[in-house]
N, C-alpha and C. Protein backbone atom coordinates (compact mmCIF):
# COMPACT_ATOMS: atom_id res chain seq x y z
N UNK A 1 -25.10 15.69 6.13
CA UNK A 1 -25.89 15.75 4.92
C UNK A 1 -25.31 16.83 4.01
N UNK A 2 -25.32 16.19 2.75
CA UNK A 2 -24.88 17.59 2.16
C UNK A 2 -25.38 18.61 1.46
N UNK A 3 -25.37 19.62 1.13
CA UNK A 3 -25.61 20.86 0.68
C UNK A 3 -25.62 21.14 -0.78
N UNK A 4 -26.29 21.22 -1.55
CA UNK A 4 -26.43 21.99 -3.07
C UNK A 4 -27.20 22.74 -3.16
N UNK A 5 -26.31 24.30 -4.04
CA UNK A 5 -27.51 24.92 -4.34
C UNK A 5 -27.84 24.57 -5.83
N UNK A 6 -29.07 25.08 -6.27
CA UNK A 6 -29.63 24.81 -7.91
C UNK A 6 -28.74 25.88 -8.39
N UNK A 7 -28.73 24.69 -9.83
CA UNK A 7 -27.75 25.06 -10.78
C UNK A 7 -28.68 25.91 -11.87
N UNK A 8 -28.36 27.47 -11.93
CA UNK A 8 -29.14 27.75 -13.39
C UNK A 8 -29.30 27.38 -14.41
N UNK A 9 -30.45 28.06 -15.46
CA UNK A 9 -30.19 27.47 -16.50
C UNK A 9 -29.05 27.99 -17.80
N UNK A 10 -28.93 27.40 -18.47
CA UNK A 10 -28.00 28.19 -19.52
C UNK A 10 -28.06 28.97 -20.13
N UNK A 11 -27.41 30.38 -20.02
CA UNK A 11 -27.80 31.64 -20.98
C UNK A 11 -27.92 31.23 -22.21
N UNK A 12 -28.66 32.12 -23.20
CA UNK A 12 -28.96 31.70 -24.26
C UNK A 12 -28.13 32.80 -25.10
N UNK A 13 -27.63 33.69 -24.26
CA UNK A 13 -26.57 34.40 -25.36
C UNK A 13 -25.58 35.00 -24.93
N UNK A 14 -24.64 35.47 -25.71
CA UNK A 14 -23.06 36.40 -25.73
C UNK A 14 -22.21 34.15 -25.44
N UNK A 15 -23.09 33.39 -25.57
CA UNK A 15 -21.71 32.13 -25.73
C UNK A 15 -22.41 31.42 -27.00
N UNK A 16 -21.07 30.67 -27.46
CA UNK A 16 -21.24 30.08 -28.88
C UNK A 16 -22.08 28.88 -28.25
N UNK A 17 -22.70 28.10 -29.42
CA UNK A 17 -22.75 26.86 -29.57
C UNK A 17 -22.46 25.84 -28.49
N UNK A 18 -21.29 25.63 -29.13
CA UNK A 18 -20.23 24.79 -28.79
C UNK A 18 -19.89 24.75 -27.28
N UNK A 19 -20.12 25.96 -26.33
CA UNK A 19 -19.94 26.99 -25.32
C UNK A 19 -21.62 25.98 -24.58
N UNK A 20 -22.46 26.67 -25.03
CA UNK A 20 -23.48 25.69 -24.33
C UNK A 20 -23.90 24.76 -24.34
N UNK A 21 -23.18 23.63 -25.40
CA UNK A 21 -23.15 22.45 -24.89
C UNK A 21 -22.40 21.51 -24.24
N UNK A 22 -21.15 22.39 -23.76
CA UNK A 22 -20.15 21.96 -22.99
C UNK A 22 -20.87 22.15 -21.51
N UNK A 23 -21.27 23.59 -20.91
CA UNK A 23 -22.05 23.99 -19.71
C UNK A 23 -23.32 23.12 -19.65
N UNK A 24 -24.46 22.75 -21.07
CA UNK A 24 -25.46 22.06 -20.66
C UNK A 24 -25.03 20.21 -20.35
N UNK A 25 -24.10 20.20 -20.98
CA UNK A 25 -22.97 18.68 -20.34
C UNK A 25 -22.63 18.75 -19.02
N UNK A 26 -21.63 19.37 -18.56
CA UNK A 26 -21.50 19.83 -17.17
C UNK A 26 -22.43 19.50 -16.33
N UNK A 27 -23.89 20.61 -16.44
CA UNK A 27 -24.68 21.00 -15.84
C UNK A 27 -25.69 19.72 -15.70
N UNK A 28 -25.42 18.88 -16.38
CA UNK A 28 -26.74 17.49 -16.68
C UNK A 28 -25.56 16.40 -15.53
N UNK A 29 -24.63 16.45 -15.93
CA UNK A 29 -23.87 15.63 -14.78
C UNK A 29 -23.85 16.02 -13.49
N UNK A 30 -23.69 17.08 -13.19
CA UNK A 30 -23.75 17.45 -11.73
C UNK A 30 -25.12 17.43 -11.33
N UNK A 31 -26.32 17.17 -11.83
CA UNK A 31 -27.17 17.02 -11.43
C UNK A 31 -27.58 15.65 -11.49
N UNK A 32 -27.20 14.58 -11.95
CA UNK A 32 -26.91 13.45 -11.85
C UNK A 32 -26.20 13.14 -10.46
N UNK A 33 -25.28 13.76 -10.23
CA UNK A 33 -24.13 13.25 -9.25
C UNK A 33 -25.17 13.78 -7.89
N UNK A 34 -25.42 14.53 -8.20
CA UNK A 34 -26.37 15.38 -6.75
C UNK A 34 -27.97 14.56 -6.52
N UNK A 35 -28.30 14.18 -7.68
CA UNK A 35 -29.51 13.68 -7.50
C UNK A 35 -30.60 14.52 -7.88
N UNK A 36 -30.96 15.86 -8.61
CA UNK A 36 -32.11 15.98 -9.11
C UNK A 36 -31.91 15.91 -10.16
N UNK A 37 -31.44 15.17 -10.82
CA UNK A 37 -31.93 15.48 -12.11
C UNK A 37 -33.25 14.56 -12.55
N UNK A 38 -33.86 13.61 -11.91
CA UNK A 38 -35.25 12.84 -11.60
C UNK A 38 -34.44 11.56 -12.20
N UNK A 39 -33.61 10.90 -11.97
CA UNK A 39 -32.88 9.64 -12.43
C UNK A 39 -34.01 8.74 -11.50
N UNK A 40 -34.73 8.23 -11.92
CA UNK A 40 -35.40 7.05 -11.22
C UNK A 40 -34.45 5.97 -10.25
N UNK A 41 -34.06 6.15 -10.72
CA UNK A 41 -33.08 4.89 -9.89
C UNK A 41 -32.05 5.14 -8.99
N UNK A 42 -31.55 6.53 -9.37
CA UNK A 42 -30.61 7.30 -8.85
C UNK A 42 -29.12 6.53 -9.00
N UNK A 43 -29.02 5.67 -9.69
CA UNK A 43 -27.68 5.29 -10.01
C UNK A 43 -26.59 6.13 -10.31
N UNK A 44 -26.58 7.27 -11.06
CA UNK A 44 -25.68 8.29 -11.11
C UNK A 44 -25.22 8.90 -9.63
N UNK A 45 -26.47 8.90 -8.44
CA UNK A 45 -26.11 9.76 -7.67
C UNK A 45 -24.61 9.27 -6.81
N UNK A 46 -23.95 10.57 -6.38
CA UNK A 46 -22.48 10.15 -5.53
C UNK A 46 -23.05 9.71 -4.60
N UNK A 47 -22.24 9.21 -3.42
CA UNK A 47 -22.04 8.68 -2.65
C UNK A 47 -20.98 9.84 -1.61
N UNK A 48 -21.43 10.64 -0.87
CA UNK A 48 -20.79 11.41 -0.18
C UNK A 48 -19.83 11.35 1.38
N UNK A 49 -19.40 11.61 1.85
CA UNK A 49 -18.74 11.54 3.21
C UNK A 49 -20.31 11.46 4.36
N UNK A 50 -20.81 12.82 4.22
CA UNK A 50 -21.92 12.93 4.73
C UNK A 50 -22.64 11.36 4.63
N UNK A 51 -23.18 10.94 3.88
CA UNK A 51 -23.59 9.52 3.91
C UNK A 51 -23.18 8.33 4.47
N UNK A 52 -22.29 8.31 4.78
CA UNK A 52 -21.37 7.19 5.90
C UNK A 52 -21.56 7.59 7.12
N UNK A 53 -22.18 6.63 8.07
CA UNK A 53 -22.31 6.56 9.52
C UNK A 53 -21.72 5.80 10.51
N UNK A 54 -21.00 4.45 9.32
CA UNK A 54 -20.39 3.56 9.92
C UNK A 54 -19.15 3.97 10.68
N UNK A 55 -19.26 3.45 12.16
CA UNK A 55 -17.79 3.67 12.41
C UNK A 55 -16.76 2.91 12.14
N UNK A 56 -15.43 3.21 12.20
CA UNK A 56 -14.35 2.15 12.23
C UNK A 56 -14.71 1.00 13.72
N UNK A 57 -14.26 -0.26 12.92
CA UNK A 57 -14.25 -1.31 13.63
C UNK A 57 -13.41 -1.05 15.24
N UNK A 58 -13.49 -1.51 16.05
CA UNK A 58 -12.52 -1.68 16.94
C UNK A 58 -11.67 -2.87 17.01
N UNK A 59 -10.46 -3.14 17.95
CA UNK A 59 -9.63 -4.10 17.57
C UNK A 59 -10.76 -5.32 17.85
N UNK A 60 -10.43 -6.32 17.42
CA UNK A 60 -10.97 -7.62 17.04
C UNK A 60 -10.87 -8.15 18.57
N UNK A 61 -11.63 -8.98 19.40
CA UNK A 61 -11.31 -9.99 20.15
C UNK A 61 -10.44 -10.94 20.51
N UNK A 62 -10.21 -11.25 19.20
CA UNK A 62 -9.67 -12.82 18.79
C UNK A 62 -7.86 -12.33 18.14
N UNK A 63 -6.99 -12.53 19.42
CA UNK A 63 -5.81 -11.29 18.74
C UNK A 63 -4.50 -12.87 18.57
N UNK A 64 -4.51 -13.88 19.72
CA UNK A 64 -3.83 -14.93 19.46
C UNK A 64 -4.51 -15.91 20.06
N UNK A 65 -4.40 -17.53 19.76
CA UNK A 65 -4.72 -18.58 19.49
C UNK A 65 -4.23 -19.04 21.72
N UNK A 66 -5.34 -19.47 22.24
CA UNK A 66 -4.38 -19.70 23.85
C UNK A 66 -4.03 -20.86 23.46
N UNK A 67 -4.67 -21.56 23.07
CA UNK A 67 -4.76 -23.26 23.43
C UNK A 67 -3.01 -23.59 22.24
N UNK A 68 -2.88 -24.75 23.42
CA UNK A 68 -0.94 -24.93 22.74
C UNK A 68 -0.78 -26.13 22.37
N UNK A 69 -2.00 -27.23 22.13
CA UNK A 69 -2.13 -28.24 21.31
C UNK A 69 -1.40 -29.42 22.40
N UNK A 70 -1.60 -28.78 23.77
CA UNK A 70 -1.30 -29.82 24.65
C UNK A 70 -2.37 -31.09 25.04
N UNK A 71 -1.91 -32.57 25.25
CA UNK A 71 -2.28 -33.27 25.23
C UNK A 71 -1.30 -34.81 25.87
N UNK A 72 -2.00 -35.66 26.05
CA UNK A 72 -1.59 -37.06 26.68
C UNK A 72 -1.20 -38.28 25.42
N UNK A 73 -0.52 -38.57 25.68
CA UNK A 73 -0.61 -40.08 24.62
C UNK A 73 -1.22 -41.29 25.61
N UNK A 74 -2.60 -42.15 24.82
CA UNK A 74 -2.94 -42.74 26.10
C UNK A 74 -3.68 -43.83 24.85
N UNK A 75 -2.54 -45.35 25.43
CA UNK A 75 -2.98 -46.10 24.46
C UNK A 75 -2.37 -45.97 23.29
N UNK A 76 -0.88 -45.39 23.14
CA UNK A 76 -0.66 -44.93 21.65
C UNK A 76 -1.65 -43.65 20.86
N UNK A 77 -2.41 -43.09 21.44
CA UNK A 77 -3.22 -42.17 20.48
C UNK A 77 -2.67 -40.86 21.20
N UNK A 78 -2.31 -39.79 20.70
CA UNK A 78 -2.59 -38.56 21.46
C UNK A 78 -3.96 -38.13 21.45
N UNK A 79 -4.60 -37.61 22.65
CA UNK A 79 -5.25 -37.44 22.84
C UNK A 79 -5.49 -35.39 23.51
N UNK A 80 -5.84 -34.75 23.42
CA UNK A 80 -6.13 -33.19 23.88
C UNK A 80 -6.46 -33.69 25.01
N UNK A 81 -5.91 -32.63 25.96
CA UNK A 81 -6.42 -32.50 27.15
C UNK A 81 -7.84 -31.38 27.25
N UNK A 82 -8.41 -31.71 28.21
CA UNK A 82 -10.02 -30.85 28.11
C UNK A 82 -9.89 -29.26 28.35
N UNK A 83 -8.86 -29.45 29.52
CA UNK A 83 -8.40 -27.59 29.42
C UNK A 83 -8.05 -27.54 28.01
N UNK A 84 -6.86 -27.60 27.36
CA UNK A 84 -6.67 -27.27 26.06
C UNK A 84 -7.79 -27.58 24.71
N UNK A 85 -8.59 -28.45 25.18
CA UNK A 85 -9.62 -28.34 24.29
C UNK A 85 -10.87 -27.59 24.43
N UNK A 86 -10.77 -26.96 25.45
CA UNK A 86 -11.67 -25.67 25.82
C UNK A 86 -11.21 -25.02 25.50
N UNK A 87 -9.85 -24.47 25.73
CA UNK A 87 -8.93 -23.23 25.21
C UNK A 87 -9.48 -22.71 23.59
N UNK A 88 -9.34 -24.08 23.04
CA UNK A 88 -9.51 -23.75 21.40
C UNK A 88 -10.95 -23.39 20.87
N UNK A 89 -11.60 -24.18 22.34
CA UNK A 89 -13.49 -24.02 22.16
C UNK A 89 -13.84 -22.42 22.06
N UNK A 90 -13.03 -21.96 22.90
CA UNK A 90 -13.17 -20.83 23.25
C UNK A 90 -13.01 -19.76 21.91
N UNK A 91 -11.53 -20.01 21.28
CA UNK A 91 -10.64 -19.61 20.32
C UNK A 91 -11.71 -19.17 19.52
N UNK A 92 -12.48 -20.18 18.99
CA UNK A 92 -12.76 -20.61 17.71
C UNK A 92 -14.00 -19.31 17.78
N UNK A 93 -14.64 -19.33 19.00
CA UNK A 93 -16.28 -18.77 19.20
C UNK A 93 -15.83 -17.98 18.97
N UNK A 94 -14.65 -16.93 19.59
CA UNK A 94 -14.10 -15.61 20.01
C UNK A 94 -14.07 -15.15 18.59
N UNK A 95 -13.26 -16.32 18.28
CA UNK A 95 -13.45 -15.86 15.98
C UNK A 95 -14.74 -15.46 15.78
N UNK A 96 -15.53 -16.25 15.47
CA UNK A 96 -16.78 -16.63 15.04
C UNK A 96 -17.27 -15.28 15.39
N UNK A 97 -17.56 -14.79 16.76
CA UNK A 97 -18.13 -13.55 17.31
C UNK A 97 -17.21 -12.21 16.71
N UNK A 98 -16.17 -12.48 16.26
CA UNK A 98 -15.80 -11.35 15.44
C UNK A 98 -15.90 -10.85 13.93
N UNK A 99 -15.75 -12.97 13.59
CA UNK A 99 -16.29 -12.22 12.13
C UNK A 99 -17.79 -11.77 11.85
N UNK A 100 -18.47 -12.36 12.49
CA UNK A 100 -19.93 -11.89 12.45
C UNK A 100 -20.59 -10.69 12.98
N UNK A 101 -19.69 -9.49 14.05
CA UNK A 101 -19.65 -8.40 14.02
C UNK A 101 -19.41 -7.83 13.29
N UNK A 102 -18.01 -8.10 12.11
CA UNK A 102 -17.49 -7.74 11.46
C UNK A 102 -18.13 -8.02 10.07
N UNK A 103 -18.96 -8.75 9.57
CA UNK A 103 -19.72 -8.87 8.82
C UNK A 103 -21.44 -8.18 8.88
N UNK A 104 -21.68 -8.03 9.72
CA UNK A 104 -22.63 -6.71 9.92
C UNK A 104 -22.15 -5.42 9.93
N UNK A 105 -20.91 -5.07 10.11
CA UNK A 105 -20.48 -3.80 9.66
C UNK A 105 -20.51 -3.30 8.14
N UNK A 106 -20.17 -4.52 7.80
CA UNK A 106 -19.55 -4.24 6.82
C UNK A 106 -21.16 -4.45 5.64
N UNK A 107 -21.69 -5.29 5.98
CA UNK A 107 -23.45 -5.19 5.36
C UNK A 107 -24.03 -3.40 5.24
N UNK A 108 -23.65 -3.35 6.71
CA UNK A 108 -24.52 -1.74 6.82
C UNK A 108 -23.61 -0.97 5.97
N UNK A 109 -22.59 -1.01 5.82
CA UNK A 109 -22.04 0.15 5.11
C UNK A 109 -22.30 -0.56 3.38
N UNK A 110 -22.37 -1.56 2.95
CA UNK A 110 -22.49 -1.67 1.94
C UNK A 110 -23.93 -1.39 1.43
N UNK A 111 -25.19 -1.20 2.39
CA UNK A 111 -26.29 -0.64 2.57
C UNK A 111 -25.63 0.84 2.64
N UNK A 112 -25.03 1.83 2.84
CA UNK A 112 -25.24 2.78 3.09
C UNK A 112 -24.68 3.30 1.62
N UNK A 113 -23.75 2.32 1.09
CA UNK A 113 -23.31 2.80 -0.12
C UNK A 113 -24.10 2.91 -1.26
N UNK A 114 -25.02 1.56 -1.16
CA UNK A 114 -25.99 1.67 -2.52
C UNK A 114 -27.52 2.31 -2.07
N UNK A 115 -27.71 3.00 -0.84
CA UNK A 115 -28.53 4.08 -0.71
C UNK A 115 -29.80 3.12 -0.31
């Protein structure tokens, strides 16, 4: 989590003008970026390191394809054999179960980004 302290307010003298509305600029953004400045919506606020919980993915399941597209010709048709058409049964889930891990990762962190 991170840490801010409050930002004072702006002296009102020994700086020009020009001088405090550069610091009261400054000072209105960083409190934007931090979050008090009462932004209802908090759209200004950053998005910090501290705020990420997600971990990195680990390697994927699904790294090469087993099944080798073996099969019979029977009758003129090729036909898959059932081992090799399990092989790919398999393939396909092993995908499936990764991208859909991998798509809940990636939800939560896009939840973690917009707060």
């Amino acid at each position: 989590m991170a840490r801010f302290t409050s930002i004072p307010g702006i002296p009102q003298s020994s700086i020009t003008d020009e001088q405090a509305f550069m610091i009261s600029t400054i000072k209105q953004n960083l409190e934007l970026l931090i979050g008090t400045r009462g932004e209802d919506d908090l759209q200004s606020k950053a998005v910090l390191k501290g705020d990420i919980n997600v971990n990195t993915l680990s390697r994927q399941d699904m790294s090469q394809l087993t099944a080798k597209g073996a099969g019979f010709t029977i009758s003129g048709q090729n036909v898959v054999s059932l081992e090799d058409y399990d092989k790919l049964r398999q393939n396909v889930q092993t995908l499936a179960d990764d991208l859909a891990f991998t798509r809940a990762v990636l939800n939560a962190l896009i939840k973690q980004l917009k707060g």
